[in-house]
N, C-alpha and C. Protein backbone atom coordinates (compact mmCIF):
# COMPACT_ATOMS: atom_id res chain seq x y z
N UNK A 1 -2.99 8.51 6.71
CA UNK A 1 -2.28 7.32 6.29
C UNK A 1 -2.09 6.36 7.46
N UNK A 2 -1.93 6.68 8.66
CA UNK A 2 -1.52 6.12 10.02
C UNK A 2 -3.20 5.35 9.53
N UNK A 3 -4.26 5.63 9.65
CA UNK A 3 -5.14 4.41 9.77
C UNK A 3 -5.09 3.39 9.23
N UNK A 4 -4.82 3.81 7.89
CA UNK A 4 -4.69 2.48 6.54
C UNK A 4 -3.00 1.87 7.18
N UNK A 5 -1.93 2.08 7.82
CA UNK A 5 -1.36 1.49 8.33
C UNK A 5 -1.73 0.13 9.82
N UNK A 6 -2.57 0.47 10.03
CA UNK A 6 -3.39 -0.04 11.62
C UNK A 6 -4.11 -1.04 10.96
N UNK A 7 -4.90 -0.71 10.07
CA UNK A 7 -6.13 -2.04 9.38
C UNK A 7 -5.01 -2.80 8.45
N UNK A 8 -4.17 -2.26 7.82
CA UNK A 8 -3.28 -3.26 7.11
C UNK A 8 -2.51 -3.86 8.41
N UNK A 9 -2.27 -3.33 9.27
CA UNK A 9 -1.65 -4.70 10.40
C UNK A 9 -2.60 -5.51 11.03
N UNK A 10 -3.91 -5.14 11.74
CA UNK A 10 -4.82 -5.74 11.55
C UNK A 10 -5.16 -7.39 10.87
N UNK A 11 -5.54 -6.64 9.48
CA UNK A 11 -5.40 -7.57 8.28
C UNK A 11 -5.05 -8.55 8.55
N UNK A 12 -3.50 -8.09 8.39
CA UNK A 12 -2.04 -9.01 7.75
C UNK A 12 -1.75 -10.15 8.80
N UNK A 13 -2.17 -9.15 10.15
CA UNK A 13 -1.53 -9.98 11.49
C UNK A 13 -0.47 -9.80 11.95
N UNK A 14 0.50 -9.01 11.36
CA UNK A 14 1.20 -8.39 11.78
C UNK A 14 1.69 -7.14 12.80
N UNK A 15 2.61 -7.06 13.28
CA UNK A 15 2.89 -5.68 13.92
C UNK A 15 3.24 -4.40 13.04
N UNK A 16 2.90 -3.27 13.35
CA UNK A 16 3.31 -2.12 12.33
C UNK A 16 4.66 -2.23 12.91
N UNK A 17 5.50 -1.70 11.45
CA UNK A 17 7.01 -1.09 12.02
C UNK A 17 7.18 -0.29 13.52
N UNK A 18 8.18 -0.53 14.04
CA UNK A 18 8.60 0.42 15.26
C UNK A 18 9.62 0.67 14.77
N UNK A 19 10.12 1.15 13.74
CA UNK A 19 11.14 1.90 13.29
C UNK A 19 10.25 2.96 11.85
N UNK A 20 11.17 3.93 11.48
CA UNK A 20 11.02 4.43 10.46
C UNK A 20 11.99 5.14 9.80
N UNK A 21 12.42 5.44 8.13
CA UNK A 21 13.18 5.29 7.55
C UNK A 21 12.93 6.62 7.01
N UNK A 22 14.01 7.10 6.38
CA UNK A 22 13.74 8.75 5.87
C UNK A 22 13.28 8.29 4.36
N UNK A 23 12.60 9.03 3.32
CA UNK A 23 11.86 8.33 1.87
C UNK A 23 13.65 7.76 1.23
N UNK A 24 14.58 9.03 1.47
CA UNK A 24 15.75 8.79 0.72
C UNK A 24 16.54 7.49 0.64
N UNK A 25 16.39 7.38 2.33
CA UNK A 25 16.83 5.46 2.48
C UNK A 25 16.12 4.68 2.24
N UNK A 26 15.12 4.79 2.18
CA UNK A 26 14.19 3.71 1.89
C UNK A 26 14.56 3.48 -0.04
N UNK A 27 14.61 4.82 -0.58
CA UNK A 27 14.81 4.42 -1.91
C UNK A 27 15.85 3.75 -2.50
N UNK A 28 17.43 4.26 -1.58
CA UNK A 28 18.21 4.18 -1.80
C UNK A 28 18.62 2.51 -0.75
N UNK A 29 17.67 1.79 -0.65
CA UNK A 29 17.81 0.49 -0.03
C UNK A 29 16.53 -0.31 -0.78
N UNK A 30 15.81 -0.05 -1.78
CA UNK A 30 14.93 -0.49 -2.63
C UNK A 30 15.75 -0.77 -4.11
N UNK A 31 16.55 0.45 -4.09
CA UNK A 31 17.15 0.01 -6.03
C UNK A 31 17.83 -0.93 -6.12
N UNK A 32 19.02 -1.46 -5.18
CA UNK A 32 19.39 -2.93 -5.71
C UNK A 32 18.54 -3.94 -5.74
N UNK A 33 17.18 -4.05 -5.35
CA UNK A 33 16.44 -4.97 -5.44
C UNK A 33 16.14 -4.63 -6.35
N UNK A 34 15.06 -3.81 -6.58
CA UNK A 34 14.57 -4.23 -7.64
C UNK A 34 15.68 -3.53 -8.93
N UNK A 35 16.71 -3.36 -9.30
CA UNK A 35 17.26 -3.81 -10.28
C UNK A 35 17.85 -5.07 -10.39
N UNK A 36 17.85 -5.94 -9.55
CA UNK A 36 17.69 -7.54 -9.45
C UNK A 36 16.80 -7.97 -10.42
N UNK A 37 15.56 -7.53 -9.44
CA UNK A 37 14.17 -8.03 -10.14
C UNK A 37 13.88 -7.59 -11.48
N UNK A 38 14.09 -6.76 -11.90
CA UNK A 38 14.03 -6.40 -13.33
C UNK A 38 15.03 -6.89 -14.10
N UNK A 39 16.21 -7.59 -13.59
CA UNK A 39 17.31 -7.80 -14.54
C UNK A 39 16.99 -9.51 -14.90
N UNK A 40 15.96 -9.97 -13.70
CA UNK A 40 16.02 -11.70 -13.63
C UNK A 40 14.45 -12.15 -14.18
N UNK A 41 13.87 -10.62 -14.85
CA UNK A 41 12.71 -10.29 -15.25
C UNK A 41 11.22 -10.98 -14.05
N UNK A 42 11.62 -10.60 -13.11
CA UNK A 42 10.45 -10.81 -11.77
C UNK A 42 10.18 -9.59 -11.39
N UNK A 43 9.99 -8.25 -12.01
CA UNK A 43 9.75 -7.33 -11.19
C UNK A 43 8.66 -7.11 -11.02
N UNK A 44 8.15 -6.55 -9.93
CA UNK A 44 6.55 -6.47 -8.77
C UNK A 44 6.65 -5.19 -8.43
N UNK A 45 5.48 -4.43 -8.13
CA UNK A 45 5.58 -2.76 -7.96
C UNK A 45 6.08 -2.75 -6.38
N UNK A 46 6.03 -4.27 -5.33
CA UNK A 46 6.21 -3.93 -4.21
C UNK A 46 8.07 -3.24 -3.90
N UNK A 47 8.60 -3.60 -5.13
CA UNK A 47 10.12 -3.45 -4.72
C UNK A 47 10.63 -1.98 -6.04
N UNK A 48 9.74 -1.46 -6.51
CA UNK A 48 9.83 -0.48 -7.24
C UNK A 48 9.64 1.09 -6.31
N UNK A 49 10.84 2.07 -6.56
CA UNK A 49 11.01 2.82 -6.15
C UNK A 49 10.36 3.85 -5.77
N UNK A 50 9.58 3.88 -7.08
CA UNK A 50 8.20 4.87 -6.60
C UNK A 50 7.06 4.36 -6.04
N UNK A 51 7.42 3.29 -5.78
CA UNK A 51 6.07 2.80 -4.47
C UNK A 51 6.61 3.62 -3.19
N UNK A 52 7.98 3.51 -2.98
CA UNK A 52 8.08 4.60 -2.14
C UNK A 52 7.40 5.54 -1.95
N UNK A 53 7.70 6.47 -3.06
CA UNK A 53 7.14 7.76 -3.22
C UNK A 53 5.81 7.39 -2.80
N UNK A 54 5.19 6.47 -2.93
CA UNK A 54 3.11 6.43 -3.15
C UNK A 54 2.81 6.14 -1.33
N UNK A 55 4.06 5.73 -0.76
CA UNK A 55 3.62 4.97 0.14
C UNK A 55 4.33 6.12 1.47
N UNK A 56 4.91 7.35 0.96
CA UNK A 56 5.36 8.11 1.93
C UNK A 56 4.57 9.58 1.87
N UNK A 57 3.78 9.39 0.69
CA UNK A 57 3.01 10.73 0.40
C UNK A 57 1.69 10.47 1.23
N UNK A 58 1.03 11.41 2.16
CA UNK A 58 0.12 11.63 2.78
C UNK A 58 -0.71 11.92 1.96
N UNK A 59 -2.28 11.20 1.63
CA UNK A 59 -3.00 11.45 0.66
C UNK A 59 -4.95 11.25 1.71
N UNK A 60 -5.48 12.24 1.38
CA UNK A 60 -6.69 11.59 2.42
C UNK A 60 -7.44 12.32 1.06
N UNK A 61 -9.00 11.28 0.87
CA UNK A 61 -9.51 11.74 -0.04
C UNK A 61 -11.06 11.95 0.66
N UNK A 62 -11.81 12.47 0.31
CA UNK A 62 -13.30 12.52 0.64
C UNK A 62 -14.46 12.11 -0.25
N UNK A 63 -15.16 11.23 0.03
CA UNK A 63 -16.50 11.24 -1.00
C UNK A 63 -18.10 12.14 -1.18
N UNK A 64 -17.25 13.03 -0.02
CA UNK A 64 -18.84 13.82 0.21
C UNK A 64 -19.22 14.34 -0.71
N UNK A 65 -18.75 14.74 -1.99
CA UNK A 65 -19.18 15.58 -3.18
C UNK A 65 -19.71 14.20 -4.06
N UNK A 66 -19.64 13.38 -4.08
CA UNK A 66 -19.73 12.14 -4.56
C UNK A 66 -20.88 11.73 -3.94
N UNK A 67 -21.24 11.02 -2.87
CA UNK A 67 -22.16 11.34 -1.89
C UNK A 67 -23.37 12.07 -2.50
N UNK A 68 -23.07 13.30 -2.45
CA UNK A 68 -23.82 14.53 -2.85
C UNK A 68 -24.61 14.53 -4.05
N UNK A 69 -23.84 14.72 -4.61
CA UNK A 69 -24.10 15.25 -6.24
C UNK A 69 -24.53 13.84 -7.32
N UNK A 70 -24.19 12.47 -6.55
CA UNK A 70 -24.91 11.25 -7.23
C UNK A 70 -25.11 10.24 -6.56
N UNK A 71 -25.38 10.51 -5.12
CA UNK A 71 -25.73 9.83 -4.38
C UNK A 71 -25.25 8.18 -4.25
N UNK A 72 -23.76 8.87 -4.54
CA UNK A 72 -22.83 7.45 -4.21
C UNK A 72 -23.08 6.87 -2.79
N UNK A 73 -22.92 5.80 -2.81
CA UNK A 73 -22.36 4.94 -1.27
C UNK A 73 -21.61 3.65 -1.23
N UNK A 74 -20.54 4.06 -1.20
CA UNK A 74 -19.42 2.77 -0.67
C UNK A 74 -20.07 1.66 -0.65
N UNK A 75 -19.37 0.61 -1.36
CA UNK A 75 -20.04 -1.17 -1.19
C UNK A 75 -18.89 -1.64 0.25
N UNK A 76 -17.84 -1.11 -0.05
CA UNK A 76 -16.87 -1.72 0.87
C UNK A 76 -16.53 -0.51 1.89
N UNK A 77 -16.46 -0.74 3.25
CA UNK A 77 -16.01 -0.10 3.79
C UNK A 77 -13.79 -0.25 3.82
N UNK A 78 -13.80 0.91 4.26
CA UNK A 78 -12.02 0.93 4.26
C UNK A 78 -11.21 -0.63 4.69
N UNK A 79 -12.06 -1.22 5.95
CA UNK A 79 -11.03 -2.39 6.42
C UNK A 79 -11.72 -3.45 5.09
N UNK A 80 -12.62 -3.27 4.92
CA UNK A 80 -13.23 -4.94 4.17
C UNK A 80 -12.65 -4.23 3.18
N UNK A 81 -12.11 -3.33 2.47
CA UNK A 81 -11.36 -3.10 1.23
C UNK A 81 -10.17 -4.15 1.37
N UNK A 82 -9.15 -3.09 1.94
CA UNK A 82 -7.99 -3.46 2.20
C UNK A 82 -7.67 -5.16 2.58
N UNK A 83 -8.76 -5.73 3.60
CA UNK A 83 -8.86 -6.79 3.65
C UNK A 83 -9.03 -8.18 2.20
N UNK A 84 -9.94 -7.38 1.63
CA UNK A 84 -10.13 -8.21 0.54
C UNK A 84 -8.72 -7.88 -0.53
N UNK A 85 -8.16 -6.90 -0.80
CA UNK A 85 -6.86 -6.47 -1.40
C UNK A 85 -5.62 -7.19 -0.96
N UNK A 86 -5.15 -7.39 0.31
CA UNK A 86 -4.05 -8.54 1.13
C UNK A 86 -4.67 -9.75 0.56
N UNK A 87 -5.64 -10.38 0.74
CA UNK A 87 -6.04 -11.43 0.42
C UNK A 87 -5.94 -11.50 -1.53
N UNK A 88 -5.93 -11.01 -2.20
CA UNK A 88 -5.50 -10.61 -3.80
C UNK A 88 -4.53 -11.25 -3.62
N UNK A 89 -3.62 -9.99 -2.89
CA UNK A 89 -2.23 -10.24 -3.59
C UNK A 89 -1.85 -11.34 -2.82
N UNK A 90 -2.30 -11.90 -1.70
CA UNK A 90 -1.72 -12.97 -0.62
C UNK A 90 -1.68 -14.58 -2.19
N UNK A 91 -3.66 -14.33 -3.00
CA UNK A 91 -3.62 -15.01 -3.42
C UNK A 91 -2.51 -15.14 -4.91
N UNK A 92 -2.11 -14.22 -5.11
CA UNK A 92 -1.27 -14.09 -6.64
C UNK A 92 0.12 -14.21 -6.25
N UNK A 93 0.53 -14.14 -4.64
CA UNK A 93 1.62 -14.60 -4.37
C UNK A 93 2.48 -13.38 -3.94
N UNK A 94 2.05 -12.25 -3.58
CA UNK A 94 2.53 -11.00 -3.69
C UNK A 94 3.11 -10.64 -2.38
N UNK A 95 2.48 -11.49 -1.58
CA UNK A 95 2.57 -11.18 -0.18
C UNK A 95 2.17 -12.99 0.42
């Protein structure tokens, strides 16, 4: 996950956090927002609680069986993903 943190600062242009938050605070400093946002009907998955959860769970996936067995190959590599994804939501207003 630390990489996809590095190319999303990258990206963004930003600095990564120099702090970090335990999942519990982070959740428990996410619900008054977004029960805001859901009450003023603007809610966005960025202020929804279980983005937490998605965004504190360590997940690494592999395509080598993919690769393999149907001779997949990536159109996008990881940064030109993510890159083109910031730029989405930059354009829909998300960020």
């Amino acid at each position: 996950m630390l990489e996809v943190y590095n190319i999303l600062s990258e990206v963004t242009g930003r600095d990564p956090p120099k702090r970090r938050v335990s999942k519990n605070l982070a959740k428990a400093l996410v619900w008054p927002v977004y029960l805001l946002r859901v009450a003023s009907g603007r809610w966005d998955f960025t202020w929804d609680p279980k983005t937490v959860d998605v965004m504190v769970s360590d997940r690494a996936y592999s395509i080598e069986k993919a690769e393999r067995d149907l001779g997949y190959s990536p159109q996008y590599s990881l940064k030109d993903g993510l890159r083109e994804t910031v730029e989405g939501y930059r354009e829909m207003g998300m960020l």
